[in-house]
Protein backbone atom coordinates (compact mmCIF):
# COMPACT_ATOMS: atom_id res chain seq x y z
CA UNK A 1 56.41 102.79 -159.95
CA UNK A 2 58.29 106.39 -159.17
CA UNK A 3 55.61 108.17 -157.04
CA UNK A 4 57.21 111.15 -159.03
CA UNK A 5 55.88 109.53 -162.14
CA UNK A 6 52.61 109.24 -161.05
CA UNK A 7 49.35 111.27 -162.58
CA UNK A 8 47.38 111.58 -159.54
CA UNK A 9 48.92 113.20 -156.21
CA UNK A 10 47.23 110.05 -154.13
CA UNK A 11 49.52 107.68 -155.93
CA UNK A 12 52.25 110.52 -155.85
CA UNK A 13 52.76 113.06 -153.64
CA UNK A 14 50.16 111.50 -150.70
CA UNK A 15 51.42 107.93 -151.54
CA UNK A 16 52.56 107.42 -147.75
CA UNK A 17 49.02 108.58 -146.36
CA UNK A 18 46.75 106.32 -148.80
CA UNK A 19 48.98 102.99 -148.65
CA UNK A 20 46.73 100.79 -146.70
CA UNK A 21 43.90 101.42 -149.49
CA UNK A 22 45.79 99.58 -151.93
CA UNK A 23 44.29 96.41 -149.52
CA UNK A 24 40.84 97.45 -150.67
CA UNK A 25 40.76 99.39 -153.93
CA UNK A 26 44.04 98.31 -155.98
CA UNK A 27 43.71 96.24 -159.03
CA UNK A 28 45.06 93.03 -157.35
CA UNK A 29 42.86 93.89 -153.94
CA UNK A 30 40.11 93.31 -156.93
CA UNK A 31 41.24 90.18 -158.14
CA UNK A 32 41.82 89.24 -154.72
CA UNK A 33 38.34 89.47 -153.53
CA UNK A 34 36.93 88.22 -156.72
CA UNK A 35 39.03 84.78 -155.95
CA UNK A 36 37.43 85.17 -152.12
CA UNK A 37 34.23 85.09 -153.25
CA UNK A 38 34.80 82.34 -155.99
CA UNK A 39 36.00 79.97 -153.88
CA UNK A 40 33.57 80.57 -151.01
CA UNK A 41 31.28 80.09 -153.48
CA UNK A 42 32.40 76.74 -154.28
CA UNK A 43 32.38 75.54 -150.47
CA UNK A 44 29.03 77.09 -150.49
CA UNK A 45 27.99 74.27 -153.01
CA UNK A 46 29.85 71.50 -151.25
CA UNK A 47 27.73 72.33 -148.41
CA UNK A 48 24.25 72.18 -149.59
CA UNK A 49 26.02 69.52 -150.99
CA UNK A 50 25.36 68.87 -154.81
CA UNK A 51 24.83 65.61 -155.79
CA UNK A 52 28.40 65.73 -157.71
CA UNK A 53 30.37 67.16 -154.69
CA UNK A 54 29.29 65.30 -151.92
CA UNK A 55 32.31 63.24 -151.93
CA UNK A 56 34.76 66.47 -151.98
CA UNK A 57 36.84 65.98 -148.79
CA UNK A 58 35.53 69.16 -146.64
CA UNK A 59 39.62 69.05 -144.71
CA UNK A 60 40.28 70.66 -148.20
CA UNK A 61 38.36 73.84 -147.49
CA UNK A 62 40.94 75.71 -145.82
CA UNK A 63 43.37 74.72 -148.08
CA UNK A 64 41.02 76.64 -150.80
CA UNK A 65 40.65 79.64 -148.51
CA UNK A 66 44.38 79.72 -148.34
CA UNK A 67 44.39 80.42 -152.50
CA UNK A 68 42.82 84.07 -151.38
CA UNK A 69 44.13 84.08 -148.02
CA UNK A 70 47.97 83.95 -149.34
CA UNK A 71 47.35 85.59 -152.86
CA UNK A 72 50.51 86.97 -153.70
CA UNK A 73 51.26 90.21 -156.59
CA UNK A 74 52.61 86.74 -158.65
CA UNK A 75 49.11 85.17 -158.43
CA UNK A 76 47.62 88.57 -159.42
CA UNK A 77 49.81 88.66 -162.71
CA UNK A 78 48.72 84.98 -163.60
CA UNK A 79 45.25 86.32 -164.02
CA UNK A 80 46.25 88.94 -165.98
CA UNK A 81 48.24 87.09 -168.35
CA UNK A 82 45.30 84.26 -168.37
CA UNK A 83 42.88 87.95 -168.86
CA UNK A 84 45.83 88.51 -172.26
CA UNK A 85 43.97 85.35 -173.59
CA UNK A 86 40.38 85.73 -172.20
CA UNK A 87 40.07 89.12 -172.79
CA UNK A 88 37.44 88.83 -169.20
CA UNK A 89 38.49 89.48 -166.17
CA UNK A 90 36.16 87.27 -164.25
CA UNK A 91 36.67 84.22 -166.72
CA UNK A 92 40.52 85.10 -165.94
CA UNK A 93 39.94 84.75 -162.10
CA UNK A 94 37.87 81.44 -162.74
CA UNK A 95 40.34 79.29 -165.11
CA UNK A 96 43.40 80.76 -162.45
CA UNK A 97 41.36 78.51 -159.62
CA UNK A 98 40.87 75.81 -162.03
CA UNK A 99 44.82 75.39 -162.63
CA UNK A 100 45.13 75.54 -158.53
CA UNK A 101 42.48 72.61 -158.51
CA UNK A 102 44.57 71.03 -161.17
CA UNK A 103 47.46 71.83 -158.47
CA UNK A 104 46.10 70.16 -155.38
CA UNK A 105 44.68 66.94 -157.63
CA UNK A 106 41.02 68.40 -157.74
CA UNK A 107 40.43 68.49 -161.01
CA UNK A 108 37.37 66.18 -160.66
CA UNK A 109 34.96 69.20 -159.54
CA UNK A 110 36.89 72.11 -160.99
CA UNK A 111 33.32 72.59 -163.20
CA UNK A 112 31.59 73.41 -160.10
CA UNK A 113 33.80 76.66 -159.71
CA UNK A 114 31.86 79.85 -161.26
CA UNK A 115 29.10 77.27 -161.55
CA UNK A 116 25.40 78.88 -162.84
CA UNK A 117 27.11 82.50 -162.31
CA UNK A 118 27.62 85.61 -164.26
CA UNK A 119 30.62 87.63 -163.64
CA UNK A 120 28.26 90.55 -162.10
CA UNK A 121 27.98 87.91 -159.38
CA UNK A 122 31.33 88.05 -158.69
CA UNK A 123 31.63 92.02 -158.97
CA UNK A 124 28.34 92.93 -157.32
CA UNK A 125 30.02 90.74 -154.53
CA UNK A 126 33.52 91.66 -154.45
CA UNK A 127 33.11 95.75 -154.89
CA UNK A 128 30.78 96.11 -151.72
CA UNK A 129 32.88 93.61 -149.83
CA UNK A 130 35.96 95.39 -150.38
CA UNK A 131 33.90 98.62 -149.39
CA UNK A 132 32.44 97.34 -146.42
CA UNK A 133 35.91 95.82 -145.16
CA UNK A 134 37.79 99.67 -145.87
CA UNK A 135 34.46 100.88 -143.94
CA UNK A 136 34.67 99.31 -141.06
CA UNK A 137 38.90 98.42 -140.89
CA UNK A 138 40.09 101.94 -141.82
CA UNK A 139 37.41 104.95 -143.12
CA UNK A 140 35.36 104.66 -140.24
CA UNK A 141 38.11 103.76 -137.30
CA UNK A 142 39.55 107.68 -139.18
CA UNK A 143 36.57 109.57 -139.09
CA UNK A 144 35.77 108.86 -135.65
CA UNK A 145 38.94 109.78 -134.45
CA UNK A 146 38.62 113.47 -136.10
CA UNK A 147 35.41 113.26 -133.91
CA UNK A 148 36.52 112.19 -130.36
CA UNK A 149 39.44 115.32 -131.17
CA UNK A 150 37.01 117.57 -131.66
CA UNK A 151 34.82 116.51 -129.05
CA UNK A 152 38.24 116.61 -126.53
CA UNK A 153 38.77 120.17 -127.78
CA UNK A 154 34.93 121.20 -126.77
CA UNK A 155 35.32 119.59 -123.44
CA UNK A 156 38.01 121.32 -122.87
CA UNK A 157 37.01 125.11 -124.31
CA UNK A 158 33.43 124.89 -123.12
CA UNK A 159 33.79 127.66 -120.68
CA UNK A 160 35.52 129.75 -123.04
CA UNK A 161 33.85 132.50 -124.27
CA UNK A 162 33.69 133.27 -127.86
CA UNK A 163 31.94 136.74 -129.88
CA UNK A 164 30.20 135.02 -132.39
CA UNK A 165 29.56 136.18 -135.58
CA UNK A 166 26.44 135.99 -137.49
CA UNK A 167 26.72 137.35 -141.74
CA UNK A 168 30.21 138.66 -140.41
CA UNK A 169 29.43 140.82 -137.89
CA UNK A 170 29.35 140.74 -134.18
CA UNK A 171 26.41 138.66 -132.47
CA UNK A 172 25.55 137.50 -129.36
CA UNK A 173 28.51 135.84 -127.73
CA UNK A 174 28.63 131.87 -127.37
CA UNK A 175 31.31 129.32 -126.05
CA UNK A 176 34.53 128.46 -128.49
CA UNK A 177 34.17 124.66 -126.88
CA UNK A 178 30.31 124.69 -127.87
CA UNK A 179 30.60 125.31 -131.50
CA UNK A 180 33.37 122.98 -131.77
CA UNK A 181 30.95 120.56 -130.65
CA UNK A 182 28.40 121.71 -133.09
CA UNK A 183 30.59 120.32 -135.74
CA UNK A 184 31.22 116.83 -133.39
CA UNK A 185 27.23 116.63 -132.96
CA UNK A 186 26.95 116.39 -136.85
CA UNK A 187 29.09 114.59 -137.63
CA UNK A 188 27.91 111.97 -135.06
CA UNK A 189 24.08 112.13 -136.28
CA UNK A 190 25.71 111.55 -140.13
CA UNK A 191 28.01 108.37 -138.67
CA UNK A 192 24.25 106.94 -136.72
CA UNK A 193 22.69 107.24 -140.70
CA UNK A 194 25.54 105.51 -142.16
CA UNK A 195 25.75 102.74 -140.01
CA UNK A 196 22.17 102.04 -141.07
CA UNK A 197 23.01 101.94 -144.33
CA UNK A 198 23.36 98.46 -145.83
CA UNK A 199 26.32 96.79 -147.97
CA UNK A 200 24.41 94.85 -150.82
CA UNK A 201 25.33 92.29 -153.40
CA UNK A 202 23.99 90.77 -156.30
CA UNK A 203 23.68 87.28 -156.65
CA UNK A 204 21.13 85.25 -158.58
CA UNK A 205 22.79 84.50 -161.96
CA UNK A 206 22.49 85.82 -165.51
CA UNK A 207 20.05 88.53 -165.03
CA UNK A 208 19.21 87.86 -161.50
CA UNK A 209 16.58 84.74 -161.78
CA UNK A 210 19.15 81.67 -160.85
CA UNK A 211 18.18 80.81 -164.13
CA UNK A 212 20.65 77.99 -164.98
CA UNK A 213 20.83 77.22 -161.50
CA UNK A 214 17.21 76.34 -161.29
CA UNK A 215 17.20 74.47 -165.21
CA UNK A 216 20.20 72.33 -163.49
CA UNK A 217 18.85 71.64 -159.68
CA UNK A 218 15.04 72.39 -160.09
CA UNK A 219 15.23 70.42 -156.09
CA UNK A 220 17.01 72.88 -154.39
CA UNK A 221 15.78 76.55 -153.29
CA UNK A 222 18.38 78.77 -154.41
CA UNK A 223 16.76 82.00 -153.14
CA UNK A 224 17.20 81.02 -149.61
CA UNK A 225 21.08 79.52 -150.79
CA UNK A 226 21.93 83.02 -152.44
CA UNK A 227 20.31 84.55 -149.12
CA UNK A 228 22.28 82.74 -146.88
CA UNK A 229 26.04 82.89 -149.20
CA UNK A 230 26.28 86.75 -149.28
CA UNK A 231 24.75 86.84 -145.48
CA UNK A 232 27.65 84.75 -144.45
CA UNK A 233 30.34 87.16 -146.21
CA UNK A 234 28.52 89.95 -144.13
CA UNK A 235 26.63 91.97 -147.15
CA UNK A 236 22.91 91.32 -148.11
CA UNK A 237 21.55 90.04 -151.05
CA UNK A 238 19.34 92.27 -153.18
CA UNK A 239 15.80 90.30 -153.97
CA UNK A 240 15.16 91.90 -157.12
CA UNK A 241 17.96 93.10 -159.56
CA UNK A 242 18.49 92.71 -163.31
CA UNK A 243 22.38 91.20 -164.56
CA UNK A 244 23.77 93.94 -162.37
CA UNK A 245 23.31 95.24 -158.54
CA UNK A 246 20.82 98.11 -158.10
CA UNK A 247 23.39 100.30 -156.30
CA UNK A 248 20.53 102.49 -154.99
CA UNK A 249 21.89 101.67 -151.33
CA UNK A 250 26.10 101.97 -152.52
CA UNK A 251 24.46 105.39 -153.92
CA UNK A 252 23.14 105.90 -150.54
CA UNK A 253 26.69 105.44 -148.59
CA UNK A 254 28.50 107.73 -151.06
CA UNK A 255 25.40 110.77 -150.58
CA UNK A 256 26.16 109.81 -146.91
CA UNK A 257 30.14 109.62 -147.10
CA UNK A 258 29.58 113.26 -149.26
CA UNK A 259 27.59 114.77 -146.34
CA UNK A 260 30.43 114.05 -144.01
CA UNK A 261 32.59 115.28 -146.38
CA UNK A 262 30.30 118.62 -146.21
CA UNK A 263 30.51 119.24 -142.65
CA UNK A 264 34.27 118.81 -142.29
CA UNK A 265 34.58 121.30 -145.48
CA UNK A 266 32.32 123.62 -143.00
CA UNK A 267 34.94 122.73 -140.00
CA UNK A 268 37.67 123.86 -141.74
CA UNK A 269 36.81 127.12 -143.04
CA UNK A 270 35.83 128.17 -139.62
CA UNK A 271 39.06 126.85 -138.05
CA UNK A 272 40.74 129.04 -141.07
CA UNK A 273 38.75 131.75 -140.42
CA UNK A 274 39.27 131.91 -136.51
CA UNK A 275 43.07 131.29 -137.17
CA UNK A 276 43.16 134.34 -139.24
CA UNK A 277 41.29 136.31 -136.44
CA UNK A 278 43.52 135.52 -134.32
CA UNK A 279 41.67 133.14 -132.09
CA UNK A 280 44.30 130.31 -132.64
CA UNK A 281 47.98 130.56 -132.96
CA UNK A 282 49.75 127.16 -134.52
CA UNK A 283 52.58 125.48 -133.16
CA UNK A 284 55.50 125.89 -135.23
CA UNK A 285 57.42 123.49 -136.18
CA UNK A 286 61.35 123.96 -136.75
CA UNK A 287 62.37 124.25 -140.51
CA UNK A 288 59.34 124.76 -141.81
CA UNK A 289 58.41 127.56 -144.09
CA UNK A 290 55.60 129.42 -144.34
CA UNK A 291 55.89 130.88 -147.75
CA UNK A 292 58.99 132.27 -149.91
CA UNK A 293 58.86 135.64 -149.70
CA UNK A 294 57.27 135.93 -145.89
CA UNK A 295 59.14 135.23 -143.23
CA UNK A 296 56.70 135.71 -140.48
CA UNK A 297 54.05 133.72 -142.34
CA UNK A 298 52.38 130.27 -140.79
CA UNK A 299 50.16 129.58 -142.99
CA UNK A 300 47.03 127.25 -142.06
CA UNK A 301 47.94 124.97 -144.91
CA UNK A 302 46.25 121.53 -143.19
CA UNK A 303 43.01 122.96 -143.09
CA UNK A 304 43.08 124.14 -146.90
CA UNK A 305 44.47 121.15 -147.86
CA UNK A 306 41.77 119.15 -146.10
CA UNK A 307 39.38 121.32 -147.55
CA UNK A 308 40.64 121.12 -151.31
CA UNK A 309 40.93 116.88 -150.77
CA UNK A 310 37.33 116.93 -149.46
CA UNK A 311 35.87 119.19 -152.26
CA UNK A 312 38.24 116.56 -154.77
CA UNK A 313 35.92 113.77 -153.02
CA UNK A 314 32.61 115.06 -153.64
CA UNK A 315 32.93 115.86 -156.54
CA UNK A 316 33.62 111.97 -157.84
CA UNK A 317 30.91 111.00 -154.72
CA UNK A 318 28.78 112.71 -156.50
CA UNK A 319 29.21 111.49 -160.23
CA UNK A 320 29.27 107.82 -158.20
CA UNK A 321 25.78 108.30 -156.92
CA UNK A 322 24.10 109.92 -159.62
CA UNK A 323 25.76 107.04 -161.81
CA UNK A 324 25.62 103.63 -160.64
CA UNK A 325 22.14 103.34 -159.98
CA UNK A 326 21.35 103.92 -164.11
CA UNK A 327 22.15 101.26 -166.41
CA UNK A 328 20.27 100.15 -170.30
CA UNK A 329 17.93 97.97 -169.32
CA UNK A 330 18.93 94.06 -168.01
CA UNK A 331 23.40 95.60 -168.14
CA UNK A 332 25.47 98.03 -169.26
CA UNK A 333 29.49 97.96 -168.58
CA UNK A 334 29.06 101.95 -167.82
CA UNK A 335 28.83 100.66 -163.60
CA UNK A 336 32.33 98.62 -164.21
CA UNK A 337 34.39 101.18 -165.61
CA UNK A 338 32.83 104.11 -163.10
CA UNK A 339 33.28 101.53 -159.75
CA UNK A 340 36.88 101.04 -160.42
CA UNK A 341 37.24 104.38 -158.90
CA UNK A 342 35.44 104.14 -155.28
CA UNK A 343 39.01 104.12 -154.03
CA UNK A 344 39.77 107.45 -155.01
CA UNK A 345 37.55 109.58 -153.31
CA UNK A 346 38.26 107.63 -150.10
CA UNK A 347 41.63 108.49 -150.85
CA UNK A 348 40.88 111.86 -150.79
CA UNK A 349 38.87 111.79 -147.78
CA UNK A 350 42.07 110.10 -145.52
CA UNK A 351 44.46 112.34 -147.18
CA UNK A 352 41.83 115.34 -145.63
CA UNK A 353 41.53 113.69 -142.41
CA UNK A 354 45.33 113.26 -142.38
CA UNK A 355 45.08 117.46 -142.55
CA UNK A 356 42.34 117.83 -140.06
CA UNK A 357 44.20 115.93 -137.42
CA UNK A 358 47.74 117.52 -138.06
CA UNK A 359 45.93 121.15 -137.92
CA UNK A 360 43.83 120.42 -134.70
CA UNK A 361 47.03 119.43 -133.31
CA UNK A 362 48.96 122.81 -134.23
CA UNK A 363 46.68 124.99 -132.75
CA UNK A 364 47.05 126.70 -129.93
CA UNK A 365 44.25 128.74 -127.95
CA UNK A 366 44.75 132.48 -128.21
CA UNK A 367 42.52 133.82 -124.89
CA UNK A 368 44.09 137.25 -124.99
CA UNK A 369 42.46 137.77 -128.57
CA UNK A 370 38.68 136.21 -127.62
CA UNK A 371 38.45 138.49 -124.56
CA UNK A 372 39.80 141.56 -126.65
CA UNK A 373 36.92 141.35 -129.79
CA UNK A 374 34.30 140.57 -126.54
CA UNK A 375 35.67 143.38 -124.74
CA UNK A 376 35.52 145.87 -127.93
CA UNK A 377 32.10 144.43 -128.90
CA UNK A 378 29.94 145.73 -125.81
CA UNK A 379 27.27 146.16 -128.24
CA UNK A 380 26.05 142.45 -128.43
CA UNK A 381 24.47 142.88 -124.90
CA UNK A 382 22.15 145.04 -126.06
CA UNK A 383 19.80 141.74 -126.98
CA UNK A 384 19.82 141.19 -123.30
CA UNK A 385 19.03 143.92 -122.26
CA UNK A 386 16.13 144.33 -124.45
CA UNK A 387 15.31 141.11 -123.82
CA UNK A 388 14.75 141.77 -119.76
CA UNK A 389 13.14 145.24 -120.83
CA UNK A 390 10.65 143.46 -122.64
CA UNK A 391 10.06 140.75 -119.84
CA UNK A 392 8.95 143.52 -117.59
CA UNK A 393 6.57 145.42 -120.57
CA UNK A 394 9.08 148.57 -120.78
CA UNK A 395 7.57 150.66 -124.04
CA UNK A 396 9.56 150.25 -126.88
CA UNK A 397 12.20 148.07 -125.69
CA UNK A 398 13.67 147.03 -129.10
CA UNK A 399 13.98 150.38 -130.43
CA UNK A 400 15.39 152.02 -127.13
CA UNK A 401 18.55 149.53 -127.73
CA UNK A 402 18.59 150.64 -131.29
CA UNK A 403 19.12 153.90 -131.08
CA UNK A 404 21.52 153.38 -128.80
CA UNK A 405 24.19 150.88 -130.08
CA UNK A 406 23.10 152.16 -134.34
CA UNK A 407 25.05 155.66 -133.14
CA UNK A 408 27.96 155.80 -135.09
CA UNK A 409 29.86 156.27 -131.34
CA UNK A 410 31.57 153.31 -130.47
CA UNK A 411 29.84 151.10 -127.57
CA UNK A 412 31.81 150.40 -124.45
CA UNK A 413 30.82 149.39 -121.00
CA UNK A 414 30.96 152.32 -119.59
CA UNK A 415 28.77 153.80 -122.56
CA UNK A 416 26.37 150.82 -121.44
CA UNK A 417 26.30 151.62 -118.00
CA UNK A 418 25.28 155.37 -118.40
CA UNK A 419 22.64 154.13 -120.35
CA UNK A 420 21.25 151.73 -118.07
CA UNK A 421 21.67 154.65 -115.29
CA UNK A 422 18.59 156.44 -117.81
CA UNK A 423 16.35 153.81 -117.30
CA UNK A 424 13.05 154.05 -115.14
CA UNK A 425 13.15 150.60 -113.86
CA UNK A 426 13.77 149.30 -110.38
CA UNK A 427 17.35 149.32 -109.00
CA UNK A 428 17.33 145.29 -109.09
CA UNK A 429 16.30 145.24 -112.84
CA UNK A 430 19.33 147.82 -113.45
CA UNK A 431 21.66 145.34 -111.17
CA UNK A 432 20.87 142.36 -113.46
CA UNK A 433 21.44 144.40 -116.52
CA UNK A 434 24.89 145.89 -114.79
CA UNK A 435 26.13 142.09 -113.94
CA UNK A 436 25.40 141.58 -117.72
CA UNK A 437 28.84 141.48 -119.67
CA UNK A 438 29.87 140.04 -123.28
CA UNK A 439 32.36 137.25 -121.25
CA UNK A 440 28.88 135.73 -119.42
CA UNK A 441 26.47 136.59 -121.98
CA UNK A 442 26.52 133.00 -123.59
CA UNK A 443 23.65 131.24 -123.00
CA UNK A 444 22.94 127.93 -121.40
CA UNK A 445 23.49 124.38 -124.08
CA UNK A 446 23.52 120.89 -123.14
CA UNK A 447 26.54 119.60 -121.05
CA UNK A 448 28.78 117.08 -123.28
CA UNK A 449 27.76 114.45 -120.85
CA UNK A 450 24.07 114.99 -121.90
């Protein structure tokens, strides 16, 4: 396909930034993993062994993994044109291994494939598998990245002082490098939660009992055998479940994923916002254009793209969580339809973190600017000063500072030092208020080796 066909702008315009997803969330990625899971299955079996496969040769098994290991876009459209006929996609997947048993002279236990199952045992499998396997191979590799670069860029601006700004207006002053690692010590307690969060499957047959597994081989205990199958393909089996998964712990990583999401929205407004103070310049890069009609424009496009992408995510995060979990009873199909999209907010999210990284990397400290709105903002030592007046039971402390910095007359050191001239406290208590300025009013915080 024409990425300048496409409907969506993550198989279009961000096609080169969401490629390696199509490994996890494509429709062949499906079918892929659906085979993976059938055919582990079946070794599963051989392995217990059934009475009727004890004599399959066991050299064979890699020669079965190789069916999913080397499934090729060909092999994909087989099961689509067997699906033409079937009209099922997992009945498709099941008589496509069948004709490669036929192919390497099994035929004699090609019944055993799909064996007892239902094809929610296959898709309550495969989805969380593929999931898991984008989790750990690409989202999560990407997300701590945009944390040890924000976590670099504290280290490194932790003695710069910063005016904050509390409801938009001047507050007591704090270190740039300290509230960038605000946003790295969030995001860090969010990543501990999710890796705590499990990848489930379900597996027990028809609506969850092993039903026909049980009527066929009453002997064996296929509780601990469905245990120990999804365990070995690194998910865990829900006990209790009707046809379908319960998706209360899938729900669980998408609330998670959609907190993340939250905090790097937050990120990026205040990188916006301090780039349009003036507290960050960005690197310019030759050619580019800032917009059509303004020349001198550089517009902090990464970070509202990020932002937009992110907000795109949680939005479908959210109708994911609120939906899988709720199905009619034993199954409805209205968790197969919704799951075929799990790859598209986690498009989203790497197009944003794309953004993030690109932006971080344009900007460029602007020191002359932070020391300028600290140096025009001697009113946010007032709190100090208070503060100390209090320590040492000075009458009205609070409302002494008031009246001075709520004049209408602008606040400036000097204006400062006259007034702490006024005071009748000892000279030491005025020489700690004197050494008091906005650039070393900041407060202590942990070290980022704490």
């Amino acid at each position: 396909m024409e990425t300048l066909n496409a409907i969506s702008p993550i198989d279009g315009r961000y096609r080169n930034k969401v490629e390696v997803l199509e490994n996890y969330f494509s429709e062949k990625a499906l079918i892929n993993y659906r085979v993976k899971v059938e055919i582990e299955y079946f070794i599963a079996l051989c392995n217990i062994p059934l009475e009727a496969l004890k004599d399959f040769d066991k050299s064979k098994f890699e020669t079965l993994r190789d069916i999913y290991r080397n499934f090729s876009l060909d092999d994909a459209k087989r099961i689509k044109d067997i699906e033409k006929t079937t009209n099922h996609d997992v009945k498709a997947v099941e008589y496509f291994i069948k004709e490669k048993f036929d192919a390497l002279g099994l035929f004699s236990h090609k019944e055993y494939i799909h064996f007892g199952l239902t094809s929610q045992d296959i898709n309550n499998t495969s989805v969380p598998l593929s999931i898991k396997d984008c989790n750990d191979n690409v989202l999560l590799p990407q997300l701590n990245e945009i944390v040890d670069l924000i976590n670099e860029n504290a280290k490194s601006w932790m003695n710069i002082p910063m005016l904050a700004h509390t409801h938009g207006q001047p507050a007591s002053p704090t270190s740039l490098g300290k509230e960038f690692k605000v946003f790295a010590y969030r995001l860090e307690q969010q990543l501990a939660y999710f890796a705590m969060i499990p990848f489930n499957a379900k597996f027990g047959g028809a609506t969850g009992n092993y039903n026909a597994h049980n009527v066929a081989f009453p002997q064996y205990d296929w509780i601990k055998f469905g245990d120990e199958f999804v365990a070995s393909l690194g998910l865990e089996r829900s006990l209790y479940t009707t046809q379908i998964e319960n998706y209360d712990n899938m729900a669980a990583y998408f609330d998670n994923l959609r907190r993340i999401n939250t905090i790097l929205i937050d990120f990026c407004r205040d990188i916006w916002l301090y780039i349009s103070m003036e507290y960050f310049k960005q690197k310019i890069k030759e050619g580019e254009v800032g917009s059509s009609a303004m020349p001198h424009k550089v517009n902090p496009i990464d970070f509202e793209n990020a932002e937009g992408n992110l907000g795109m995510a949680n939005a479908i995060l959210t109708h994911l969580s609120m939906k899988m979990p709720i199905s009619r009873m034993q199954r409805d199909l209205t968790d197969s339809t919704v799951s075929r999209n799990i790859g598209v907010p986690i498009a989203h999210i790497m197009i944003a973190l794309a953004s993030i990284k690109k932006g971080i990397g344009k900007l460029i400290l602007n020191e002359e600017k932070l020391n300028s709105d600290l140096e025009n903002n001697w009113a946010v030592v007032a709190e100090a000063l208070q503060t100390i007046l209090r320590s040492i039971d000075y009458p009205n402390a609070y409302e002494t500072l008031k009246a001075l910095t709520r004049t209408n007359a602008h606040i400036t050191k000097q204006s400062i030092q006259e007034f702490i001239d006024t005071l009748n406290v000892s000279e030491s208590i005025k020489e700690r208020m004197r050494a008091i300025t906005p650039q070393n009013y900041i407060g202590v915080y942990p070290t980022l080796d704490e």
